[in-house]
PDB file of N, CA and C in Angstrom:
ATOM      1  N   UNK A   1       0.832  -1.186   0.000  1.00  0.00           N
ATOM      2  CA  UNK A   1       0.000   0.000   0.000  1.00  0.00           C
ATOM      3  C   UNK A   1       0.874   1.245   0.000  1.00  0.00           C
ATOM      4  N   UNK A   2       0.271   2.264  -0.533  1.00  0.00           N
ATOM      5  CA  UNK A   2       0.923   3.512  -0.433  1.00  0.00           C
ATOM      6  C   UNK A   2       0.136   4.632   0.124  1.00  0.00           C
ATOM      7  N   UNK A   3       0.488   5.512   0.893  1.00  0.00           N
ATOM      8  CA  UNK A   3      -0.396   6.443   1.104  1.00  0.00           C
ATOM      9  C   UNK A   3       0.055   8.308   0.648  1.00  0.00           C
ATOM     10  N   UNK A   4      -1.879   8.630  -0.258  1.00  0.00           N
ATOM     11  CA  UNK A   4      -1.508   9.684  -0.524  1.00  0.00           C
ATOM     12  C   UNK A   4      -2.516  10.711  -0.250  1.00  0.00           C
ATOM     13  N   UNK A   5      -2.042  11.779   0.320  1.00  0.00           N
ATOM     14  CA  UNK A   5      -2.539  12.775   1.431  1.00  0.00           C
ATOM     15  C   UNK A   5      -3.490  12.283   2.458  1.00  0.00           C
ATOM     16  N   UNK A   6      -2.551  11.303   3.159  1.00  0.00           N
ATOM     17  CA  UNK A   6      -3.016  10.438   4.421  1.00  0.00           C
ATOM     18  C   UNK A   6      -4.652   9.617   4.000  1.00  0.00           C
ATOM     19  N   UNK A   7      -4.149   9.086   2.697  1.00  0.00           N
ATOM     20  CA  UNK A   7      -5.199   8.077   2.179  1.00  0.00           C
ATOM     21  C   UNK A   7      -4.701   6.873   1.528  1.00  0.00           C
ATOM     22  N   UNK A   8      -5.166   5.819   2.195  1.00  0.00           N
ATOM     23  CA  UNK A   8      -4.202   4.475   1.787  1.00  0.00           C
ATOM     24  C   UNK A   8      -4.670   3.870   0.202  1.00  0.00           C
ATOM     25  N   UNK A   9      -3.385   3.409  -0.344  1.00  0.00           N
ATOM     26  CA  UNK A   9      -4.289   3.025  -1.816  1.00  0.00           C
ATOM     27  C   UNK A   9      -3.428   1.731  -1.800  1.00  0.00           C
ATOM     28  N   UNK A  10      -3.916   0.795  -2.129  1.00  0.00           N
ATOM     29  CA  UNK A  10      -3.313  -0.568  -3.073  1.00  0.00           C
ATOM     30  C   UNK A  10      -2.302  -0.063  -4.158  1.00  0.00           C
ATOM     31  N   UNK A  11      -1.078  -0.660  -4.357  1.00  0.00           N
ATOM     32  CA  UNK A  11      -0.395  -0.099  -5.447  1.00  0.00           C
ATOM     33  C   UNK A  11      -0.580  -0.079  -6.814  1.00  0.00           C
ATOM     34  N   UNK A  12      -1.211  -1.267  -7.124  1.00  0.00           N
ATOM     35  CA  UNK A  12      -2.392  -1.343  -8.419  1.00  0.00           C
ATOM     36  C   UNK A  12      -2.872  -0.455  -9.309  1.00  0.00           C
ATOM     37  N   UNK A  13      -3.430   0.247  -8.092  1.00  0.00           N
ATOM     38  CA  UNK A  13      -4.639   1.312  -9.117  1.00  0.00           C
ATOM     39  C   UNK A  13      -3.625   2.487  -9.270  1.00  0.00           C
ATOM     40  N   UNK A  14      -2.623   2.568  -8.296  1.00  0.00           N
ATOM     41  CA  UNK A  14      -1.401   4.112  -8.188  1.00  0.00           C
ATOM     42  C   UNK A  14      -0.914   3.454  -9.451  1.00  0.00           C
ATOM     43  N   UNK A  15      -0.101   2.435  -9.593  1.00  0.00           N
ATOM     44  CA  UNK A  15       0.098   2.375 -11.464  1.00  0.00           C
ATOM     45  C   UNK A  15      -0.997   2.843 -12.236  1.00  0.00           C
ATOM     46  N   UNK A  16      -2.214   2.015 -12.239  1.00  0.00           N
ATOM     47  CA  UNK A  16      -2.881   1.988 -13.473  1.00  0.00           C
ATOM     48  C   UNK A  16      -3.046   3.568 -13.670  1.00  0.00           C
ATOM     49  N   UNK A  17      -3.024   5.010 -12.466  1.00  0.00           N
ATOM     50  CA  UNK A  17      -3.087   6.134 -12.820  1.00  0.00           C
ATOM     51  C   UNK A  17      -1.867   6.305 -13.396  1.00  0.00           C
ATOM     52  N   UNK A  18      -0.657   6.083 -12.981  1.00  0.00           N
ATOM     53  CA  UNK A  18       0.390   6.322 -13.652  1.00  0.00           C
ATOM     54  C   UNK A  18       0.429   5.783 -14.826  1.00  0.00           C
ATOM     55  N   UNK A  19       0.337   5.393 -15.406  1.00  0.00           N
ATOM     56  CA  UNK A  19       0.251   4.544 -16.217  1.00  0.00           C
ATOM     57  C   UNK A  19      -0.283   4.984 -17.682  1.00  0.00           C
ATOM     58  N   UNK A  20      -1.957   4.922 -17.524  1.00  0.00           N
ATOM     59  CA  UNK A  20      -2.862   5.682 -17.970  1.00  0.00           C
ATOM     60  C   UNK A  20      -2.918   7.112 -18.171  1.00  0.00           C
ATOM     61  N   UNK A  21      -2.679   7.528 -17.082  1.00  0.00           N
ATOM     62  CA  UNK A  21      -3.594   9.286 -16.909  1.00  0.00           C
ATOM     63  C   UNK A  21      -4.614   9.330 -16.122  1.00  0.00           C
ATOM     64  N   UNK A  22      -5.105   8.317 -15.934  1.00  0.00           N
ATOM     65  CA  UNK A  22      -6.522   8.163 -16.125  1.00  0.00           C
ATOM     66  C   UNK A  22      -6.856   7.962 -14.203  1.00  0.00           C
ATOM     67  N   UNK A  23      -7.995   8.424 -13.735  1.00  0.00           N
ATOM     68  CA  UNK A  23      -8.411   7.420 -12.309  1.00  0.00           C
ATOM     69  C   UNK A  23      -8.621   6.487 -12.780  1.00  0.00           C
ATOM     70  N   UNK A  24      -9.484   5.688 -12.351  1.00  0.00           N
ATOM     71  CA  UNK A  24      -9.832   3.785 -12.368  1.00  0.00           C
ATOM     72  C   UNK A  24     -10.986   4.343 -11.921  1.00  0.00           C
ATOM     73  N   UNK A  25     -12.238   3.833 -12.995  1.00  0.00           N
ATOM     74  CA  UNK A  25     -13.496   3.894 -12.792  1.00  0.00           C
ATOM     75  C   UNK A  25     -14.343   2.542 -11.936  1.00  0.00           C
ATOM     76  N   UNK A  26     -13.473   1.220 -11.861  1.00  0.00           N
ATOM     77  CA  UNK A  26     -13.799   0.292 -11.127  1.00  0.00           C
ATOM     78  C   UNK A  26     -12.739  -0.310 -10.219  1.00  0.00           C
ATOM     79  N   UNK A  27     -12.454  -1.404 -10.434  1.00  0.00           N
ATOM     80  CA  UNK A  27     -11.389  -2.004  -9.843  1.00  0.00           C
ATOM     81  C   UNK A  27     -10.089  -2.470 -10.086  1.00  0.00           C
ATOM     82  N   UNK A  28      -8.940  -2.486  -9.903  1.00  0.00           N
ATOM     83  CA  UNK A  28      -8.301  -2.800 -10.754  1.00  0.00           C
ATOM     84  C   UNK A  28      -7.564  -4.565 -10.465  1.00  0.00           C
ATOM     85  N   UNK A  29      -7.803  -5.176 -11.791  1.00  0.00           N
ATOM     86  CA  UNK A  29      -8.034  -6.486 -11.271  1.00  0.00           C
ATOM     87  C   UNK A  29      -6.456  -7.324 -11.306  1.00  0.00           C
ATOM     88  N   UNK A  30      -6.052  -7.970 -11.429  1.00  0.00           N
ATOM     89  CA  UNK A  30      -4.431  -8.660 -11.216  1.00  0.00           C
ATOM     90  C   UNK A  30      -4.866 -10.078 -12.378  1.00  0.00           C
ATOM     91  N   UNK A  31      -4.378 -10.036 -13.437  1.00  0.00           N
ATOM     92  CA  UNK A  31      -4.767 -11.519 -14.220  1.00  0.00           C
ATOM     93  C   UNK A  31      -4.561 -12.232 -13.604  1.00  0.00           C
ATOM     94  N   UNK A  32      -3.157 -12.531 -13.813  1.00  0.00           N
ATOM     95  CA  UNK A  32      -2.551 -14.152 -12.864  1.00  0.00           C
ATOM     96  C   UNK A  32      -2.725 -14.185 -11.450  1.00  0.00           C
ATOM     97  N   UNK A  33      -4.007 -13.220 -10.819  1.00  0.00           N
ATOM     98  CA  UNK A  33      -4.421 -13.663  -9.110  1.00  0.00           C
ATOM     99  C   UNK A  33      -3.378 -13.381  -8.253  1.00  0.00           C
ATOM    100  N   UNK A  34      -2.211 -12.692  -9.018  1.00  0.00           N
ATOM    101  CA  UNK A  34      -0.820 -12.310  -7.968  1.00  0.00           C
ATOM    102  C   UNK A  34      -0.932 -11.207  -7.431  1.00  0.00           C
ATOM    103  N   UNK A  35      -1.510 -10.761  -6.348  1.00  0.00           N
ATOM    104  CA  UNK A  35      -1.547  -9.424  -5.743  1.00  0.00           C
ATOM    105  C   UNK A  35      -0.130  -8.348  -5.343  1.00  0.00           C
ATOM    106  N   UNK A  36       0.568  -9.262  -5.604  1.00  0.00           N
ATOM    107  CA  UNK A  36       1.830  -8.846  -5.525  1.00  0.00           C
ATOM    108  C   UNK A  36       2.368  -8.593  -6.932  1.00  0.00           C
ATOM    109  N   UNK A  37       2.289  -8.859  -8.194  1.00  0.00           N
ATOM    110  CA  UNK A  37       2.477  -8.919  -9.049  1.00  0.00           C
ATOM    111  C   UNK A  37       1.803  -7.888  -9.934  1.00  0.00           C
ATOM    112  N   UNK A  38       2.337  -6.837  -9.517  1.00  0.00           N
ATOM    113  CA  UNK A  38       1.935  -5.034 -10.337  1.00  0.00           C
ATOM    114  C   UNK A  38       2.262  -4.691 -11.471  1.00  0.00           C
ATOM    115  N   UNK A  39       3.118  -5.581 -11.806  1.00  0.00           N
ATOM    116  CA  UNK A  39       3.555  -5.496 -13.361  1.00  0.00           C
ATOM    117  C   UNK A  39       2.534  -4.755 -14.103  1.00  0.00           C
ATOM    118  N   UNK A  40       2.868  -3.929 -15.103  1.00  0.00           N
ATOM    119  CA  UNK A  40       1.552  -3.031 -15.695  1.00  0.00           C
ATOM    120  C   UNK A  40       1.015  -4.112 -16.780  1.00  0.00           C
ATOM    121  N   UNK A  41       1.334  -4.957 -17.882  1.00  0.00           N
ATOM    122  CA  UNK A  41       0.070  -5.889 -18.252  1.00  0.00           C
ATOM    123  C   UNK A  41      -0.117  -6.551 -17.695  1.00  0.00           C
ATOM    124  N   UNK A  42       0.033  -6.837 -16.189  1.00  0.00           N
ATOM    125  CA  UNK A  42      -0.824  -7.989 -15.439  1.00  0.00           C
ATOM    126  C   UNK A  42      -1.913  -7.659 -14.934  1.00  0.00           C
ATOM    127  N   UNK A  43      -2.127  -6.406 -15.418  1.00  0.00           N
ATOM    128  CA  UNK A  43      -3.367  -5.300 -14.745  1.00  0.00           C
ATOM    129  C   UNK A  43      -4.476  -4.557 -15.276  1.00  0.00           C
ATOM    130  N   UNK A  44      -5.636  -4.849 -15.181  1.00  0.00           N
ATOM    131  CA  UNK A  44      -6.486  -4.727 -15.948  1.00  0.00           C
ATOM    132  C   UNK A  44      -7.809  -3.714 -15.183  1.00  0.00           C
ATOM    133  N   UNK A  45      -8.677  -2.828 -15.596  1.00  0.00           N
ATOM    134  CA  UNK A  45      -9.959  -2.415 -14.607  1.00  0.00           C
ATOM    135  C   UNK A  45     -11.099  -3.148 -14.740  1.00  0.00           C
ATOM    136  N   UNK A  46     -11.792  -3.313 -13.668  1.00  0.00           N
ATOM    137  CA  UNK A  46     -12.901  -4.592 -14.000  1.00  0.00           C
ATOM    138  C   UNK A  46     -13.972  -3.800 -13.064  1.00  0.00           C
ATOM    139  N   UNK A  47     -15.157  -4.640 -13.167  1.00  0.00           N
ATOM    140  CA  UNK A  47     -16.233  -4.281 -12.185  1.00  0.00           C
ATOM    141  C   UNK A  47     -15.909  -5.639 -11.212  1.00  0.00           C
ATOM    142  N   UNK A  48     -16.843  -5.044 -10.183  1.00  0.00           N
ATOM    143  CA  UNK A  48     -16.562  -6.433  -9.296  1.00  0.00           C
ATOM    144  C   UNK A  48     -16.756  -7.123  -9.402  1.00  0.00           C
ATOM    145  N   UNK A  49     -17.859  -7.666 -10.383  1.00  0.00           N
ATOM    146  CA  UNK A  49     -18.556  -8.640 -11.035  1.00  0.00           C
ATOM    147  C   UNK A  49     -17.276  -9.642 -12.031  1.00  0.00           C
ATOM    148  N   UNK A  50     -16.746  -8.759 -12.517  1.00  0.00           N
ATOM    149  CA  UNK A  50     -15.565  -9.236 -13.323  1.00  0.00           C
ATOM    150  C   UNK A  50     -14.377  -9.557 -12.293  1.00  0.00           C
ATOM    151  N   UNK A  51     -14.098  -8.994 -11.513  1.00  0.00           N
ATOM    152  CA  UNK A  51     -13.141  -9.361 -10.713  1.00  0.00           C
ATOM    153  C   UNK A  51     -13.340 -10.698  -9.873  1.00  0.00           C
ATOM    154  N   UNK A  52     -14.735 -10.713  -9.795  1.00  0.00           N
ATOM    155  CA  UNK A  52     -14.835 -12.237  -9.055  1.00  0.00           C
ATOM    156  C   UNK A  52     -14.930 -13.373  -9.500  1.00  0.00           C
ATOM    157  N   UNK A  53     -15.407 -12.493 -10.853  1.00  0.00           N
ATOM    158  CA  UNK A  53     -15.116 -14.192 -12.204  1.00  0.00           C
ATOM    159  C   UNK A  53     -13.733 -14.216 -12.034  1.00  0.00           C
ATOM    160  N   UNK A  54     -12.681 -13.744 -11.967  1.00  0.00           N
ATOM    161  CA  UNK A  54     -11.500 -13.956 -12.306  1.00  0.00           C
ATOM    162  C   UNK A  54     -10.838 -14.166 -10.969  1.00  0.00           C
ATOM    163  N   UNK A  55     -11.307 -14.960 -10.258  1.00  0.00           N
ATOM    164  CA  UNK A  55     -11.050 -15.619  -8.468  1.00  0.00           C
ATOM    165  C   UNK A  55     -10.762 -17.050  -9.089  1.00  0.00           C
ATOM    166  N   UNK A  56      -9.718 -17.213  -7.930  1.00  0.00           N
ATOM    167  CA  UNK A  56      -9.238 -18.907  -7.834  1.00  0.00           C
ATOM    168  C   UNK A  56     -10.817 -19.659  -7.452  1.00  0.00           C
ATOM    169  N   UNK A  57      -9.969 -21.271  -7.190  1.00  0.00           N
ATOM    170  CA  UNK A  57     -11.076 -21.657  -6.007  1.00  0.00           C
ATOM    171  C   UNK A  57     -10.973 -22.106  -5.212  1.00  0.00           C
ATOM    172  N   UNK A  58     -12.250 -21.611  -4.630  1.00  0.00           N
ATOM    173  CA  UNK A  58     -12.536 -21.151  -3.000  1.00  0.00           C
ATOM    174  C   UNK A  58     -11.795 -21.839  -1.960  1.00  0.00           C
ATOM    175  N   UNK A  59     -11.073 -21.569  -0.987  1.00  0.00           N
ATOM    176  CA  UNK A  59     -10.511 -22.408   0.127  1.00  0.00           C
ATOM    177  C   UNK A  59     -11.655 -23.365   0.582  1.00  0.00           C
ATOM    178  N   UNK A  60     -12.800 -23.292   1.072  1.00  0.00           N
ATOM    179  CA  UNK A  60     -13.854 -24.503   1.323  1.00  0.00           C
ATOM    180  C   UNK A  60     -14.188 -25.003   0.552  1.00  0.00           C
ATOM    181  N   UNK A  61     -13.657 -25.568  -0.993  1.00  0.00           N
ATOM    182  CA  UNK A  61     -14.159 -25.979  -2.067  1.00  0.00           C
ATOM    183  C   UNK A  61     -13.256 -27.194  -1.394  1.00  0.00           C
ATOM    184  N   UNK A  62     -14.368 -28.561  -1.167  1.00  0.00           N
ATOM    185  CA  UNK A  62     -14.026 -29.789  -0.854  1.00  0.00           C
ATOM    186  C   UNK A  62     -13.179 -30.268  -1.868  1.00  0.00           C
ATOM    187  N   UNK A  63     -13.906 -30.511  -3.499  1.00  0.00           N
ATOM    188  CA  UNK A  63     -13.826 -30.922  -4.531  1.00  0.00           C
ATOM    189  C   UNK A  63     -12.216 -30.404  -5.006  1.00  0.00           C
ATOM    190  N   UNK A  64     -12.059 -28.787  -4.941  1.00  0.00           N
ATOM    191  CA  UNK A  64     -10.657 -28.707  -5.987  1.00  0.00           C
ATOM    192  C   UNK A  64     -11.032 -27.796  -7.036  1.00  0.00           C
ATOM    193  N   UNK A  65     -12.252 -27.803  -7.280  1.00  0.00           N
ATOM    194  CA  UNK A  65     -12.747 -27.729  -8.665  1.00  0.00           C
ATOM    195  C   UNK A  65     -13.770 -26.475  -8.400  1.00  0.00           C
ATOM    196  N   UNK A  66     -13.283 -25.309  -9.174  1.00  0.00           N
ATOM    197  CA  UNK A  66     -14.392 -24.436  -9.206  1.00  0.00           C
ATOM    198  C   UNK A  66     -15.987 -24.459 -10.261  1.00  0.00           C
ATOM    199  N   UNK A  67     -16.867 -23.942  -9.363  1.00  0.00           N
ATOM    200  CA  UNK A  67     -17.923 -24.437  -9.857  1.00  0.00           C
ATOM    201  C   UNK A  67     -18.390 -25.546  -9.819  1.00  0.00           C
ATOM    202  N   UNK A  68     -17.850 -26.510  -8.774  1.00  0.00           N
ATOM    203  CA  UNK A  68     -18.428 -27.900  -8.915  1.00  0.00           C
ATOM    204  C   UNK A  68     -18.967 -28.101  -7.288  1.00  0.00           C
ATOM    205  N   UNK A  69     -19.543 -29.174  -7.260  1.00  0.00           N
ATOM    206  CA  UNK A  69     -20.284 -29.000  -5.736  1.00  0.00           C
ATOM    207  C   UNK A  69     -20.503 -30.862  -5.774  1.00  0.00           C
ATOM    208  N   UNK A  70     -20.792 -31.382  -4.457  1.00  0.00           N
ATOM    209  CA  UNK A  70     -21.436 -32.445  -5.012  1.00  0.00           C
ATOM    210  C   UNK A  70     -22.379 -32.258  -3.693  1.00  0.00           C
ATOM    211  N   UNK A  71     -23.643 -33.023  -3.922  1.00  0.00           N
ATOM    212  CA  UNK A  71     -25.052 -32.901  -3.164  1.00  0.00           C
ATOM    213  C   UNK A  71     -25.666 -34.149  -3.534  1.00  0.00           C
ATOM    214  N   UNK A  72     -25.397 -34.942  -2.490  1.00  0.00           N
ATOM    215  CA  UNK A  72     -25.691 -36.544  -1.966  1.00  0.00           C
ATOM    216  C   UNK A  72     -25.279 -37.059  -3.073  1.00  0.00           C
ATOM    217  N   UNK A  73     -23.833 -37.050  -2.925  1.00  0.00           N
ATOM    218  CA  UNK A  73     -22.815 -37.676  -3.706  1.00  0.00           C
ATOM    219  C   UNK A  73     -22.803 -37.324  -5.092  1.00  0.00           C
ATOM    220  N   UNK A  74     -23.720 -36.548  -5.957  1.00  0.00           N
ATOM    221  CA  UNK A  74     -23.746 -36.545  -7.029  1.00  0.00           C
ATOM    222  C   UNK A  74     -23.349 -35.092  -7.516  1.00  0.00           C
ATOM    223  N   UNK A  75     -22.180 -35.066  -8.161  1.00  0.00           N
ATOM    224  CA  UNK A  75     -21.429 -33.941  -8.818  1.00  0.00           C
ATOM    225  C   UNK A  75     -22.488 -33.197  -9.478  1.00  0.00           C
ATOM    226  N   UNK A  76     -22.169 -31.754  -9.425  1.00  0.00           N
ATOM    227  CA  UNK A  76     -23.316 -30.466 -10.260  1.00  0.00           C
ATOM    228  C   UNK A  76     -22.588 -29.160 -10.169  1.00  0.00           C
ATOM    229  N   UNK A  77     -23.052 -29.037 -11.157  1.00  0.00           N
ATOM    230  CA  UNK A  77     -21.962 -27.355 -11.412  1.00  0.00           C
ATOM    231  C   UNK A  77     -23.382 -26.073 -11.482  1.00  0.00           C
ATOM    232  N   UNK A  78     -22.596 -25.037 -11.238  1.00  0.00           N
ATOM    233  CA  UNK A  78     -23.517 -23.763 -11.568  1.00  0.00           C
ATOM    234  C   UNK A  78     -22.264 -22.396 -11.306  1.00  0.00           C
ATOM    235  N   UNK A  79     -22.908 -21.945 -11.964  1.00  0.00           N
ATOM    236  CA  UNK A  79     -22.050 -20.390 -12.297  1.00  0.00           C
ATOM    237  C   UNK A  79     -22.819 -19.222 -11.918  1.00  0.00           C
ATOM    238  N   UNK A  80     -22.065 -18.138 -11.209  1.00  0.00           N
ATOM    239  CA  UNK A  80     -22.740 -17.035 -10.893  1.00  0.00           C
ATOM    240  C   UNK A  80     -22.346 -15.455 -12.262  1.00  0.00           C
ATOM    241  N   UNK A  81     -23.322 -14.809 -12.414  1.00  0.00           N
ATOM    242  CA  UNK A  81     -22.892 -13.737 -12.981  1.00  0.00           C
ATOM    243  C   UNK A  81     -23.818 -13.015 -12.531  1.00  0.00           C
ATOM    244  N   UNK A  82     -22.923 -11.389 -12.599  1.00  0.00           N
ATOM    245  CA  UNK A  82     -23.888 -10.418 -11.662  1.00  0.00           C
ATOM    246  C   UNK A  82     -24.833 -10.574 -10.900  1.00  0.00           C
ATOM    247  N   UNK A  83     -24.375 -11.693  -9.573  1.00  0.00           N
ATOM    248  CA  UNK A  83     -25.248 -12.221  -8.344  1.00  0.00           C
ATOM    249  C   UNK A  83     -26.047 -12.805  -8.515  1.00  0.00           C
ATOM    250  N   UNK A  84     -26.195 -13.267 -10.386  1.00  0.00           N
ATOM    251  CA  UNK A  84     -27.251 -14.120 -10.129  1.00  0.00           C
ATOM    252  C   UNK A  84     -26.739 -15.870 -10.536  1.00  0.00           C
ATOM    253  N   UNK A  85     -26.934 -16.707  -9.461  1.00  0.00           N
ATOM    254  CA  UNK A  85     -26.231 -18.249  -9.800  1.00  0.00           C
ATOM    255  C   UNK A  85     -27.457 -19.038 -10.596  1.00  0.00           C
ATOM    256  N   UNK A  86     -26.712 -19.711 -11.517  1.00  0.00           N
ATOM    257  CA  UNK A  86     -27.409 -20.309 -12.308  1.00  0.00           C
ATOM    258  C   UNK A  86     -27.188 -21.194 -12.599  1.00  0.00           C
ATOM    259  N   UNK A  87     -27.927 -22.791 -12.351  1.00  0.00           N
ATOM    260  CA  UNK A  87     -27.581 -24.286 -12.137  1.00  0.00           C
ATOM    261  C   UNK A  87     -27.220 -24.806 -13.706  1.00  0.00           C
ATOM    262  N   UNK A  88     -26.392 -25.061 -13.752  1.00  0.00           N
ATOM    263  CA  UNK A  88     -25.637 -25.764 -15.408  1.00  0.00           C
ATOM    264  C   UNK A  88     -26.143 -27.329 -15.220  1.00  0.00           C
ATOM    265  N   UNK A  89     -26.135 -28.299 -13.939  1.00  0.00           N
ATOM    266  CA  UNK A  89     -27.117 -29.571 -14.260  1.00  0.00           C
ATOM    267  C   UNK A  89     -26.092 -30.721 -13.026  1.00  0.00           C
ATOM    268  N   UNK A  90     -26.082 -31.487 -12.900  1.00  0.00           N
ATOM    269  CA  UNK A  90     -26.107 -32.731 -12.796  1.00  0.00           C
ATOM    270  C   UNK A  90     -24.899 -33.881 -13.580  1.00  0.00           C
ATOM    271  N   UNK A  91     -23.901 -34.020 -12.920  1.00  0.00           N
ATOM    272  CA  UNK A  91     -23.164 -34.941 -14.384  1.00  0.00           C
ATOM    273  C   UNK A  91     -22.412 -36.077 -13.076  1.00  0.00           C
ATOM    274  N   UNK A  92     -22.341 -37.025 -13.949  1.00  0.00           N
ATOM    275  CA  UNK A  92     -21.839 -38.863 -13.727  1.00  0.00           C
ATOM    276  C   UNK A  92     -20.370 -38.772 -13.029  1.00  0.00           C
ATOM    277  N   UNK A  93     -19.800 -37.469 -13.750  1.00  0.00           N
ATOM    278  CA  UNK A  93     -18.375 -37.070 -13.135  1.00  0.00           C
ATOM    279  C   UNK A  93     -18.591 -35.917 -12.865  1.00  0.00           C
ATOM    280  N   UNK A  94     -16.494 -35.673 -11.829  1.00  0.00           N
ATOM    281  CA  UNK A  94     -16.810 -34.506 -11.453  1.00  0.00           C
ATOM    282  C   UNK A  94     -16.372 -33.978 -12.712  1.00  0.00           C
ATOM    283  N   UNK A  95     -15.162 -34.317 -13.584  1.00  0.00           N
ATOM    284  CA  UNK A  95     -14.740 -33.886 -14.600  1.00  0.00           C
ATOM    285  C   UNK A  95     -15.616 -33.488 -15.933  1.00  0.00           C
ATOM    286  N   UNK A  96     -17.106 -33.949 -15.575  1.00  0.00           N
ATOM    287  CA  UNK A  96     -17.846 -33.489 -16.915  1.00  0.00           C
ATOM    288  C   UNK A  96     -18.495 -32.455 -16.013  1.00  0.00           C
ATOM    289  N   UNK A  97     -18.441 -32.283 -15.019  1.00  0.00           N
ATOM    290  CA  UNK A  97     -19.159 -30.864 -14.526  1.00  0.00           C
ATOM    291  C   UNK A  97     -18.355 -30.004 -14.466  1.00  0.00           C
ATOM    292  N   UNK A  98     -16.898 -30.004 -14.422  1.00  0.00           N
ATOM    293  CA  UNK A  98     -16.109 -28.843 -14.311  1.00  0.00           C
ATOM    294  C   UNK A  98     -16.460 -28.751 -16.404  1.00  0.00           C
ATOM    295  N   UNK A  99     -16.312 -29.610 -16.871  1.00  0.00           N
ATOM    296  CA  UNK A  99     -15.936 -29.046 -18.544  1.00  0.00           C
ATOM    297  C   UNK A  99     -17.166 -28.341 -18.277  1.00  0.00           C
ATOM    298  N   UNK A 100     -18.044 -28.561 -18.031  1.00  0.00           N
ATOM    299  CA  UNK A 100     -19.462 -27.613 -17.994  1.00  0.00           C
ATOM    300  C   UNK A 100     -19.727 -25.918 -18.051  1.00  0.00           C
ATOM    301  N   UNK A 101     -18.758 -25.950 -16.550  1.00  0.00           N
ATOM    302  CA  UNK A 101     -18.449 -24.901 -15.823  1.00  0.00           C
ATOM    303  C   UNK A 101     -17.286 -24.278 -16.303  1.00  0.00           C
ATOM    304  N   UNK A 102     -16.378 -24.685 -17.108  1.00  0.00           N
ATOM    305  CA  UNK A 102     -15.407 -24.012 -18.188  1.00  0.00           C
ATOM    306  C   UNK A 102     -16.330 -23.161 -19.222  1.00  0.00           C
ATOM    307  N   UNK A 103     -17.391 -24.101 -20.034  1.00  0.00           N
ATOM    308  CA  UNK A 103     -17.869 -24.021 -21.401  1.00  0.00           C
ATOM    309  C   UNK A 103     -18.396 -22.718 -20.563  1.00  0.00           C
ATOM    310  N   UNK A 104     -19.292 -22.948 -20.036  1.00  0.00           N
ATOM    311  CA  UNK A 104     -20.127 -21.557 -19.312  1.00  0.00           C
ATOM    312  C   UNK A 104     -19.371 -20.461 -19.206  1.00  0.00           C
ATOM    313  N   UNK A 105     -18.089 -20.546 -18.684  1.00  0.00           N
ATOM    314  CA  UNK A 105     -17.438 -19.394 -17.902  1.00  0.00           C
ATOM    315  C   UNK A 105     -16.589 -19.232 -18.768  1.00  0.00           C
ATOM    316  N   UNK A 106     -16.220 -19.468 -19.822  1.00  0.00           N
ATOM    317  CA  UNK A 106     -15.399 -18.631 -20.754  1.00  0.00           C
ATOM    318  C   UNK A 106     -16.801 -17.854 -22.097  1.00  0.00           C
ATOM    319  N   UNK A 107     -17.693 -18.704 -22.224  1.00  0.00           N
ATOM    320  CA  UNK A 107     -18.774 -17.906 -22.638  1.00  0.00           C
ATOM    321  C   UNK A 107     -19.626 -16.612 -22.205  1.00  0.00           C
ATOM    322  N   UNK A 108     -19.822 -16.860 -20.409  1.00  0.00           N
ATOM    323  CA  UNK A 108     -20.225 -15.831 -19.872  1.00  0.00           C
ATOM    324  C   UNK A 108     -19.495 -14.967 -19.043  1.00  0.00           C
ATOM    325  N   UNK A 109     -18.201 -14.972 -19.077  1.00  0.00           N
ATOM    326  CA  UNK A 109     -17.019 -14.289 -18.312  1.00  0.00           C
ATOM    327  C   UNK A 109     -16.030 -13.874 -19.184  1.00  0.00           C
ATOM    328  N   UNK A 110     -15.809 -14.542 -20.221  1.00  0.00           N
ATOM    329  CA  UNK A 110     -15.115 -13.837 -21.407  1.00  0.00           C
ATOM    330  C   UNK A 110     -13.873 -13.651 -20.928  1.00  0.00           C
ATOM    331  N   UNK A 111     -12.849 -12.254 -21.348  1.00  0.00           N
ATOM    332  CA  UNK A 111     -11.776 -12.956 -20.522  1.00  0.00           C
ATOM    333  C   UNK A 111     -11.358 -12.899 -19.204  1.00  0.00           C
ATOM    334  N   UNK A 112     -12.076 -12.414 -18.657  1.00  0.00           N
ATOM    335  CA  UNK A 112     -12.191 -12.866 -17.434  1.00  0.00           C
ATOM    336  C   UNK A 112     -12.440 -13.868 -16.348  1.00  0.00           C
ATOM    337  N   UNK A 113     -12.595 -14.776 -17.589  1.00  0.00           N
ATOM    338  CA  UNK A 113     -13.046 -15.854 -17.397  1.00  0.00           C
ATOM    339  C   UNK A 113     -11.420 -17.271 -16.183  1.00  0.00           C
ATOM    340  N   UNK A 114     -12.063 -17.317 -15.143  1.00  0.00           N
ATOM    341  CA  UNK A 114     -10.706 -18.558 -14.910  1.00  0.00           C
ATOM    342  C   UNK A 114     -11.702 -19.546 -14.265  1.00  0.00           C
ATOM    343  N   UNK A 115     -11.208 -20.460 -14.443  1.00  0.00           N
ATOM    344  CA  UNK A 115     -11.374 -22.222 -14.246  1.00  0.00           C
ATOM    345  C   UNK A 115     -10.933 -22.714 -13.999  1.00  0.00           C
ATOM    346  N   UNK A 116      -9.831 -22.621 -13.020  1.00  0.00           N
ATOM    347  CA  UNK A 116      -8.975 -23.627 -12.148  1.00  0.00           C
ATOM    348  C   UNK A 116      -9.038 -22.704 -11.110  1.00  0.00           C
TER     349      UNK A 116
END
């Protein structure tokens, strides 16, 4: 963090002004999930919506596998966009519910899209 006129900022967005010119109208997001890693193309502005598509997965994710869940033993994927989650189905594996949850999330997350 840096602070300027006794206001703390993430170093992130102090590039992306440097950088740019510009303020940051949303967030500024880190591709490769390295928060440490400020490099100026590793850095992109997103809404939060976009920034959370572009999250690992989750530390309580039993499975490993983002977007996958299982519910009385039987693997199922679903994807959220702009708060709203939406059930993709039911599959035999966990591996055909993550391809699921890929197909979805590079379609509806674009590049923001991550899956591992």
């Amino acid at each position: 963090q840096i602070s300027i006129d006794s206001k703390r900022y993430h170093i992130g967005p102090i590039i992306w002004v440097y950088m740019t010119g510009n303020w940051f109208n949303f967030r500024i997001d880190h591709e490769d999930l390295d928060y440490n890693n400020n490099i100026w193309y590793n850095l992109r502005e997103a809404t939060v919506s976009q920034n959370a598509c572009n999250s690992g997965v989750r530390r309580n994710n039993k499975l490993g596998v983002k977007g996958v869940y299982l519910q009385n033993g039987t693997p199922r994927s679903s994807i959220t966009v702009n708060k709203k989650r939406t059930y993709l189905g039911q599959f035999k594996t966990v591996k055909r519910a993550s391809q699921a949850y890929q197909i979805a999330a590079k379609k509806l997350h674009g590049k923001f899209a991550r899956t591992v």
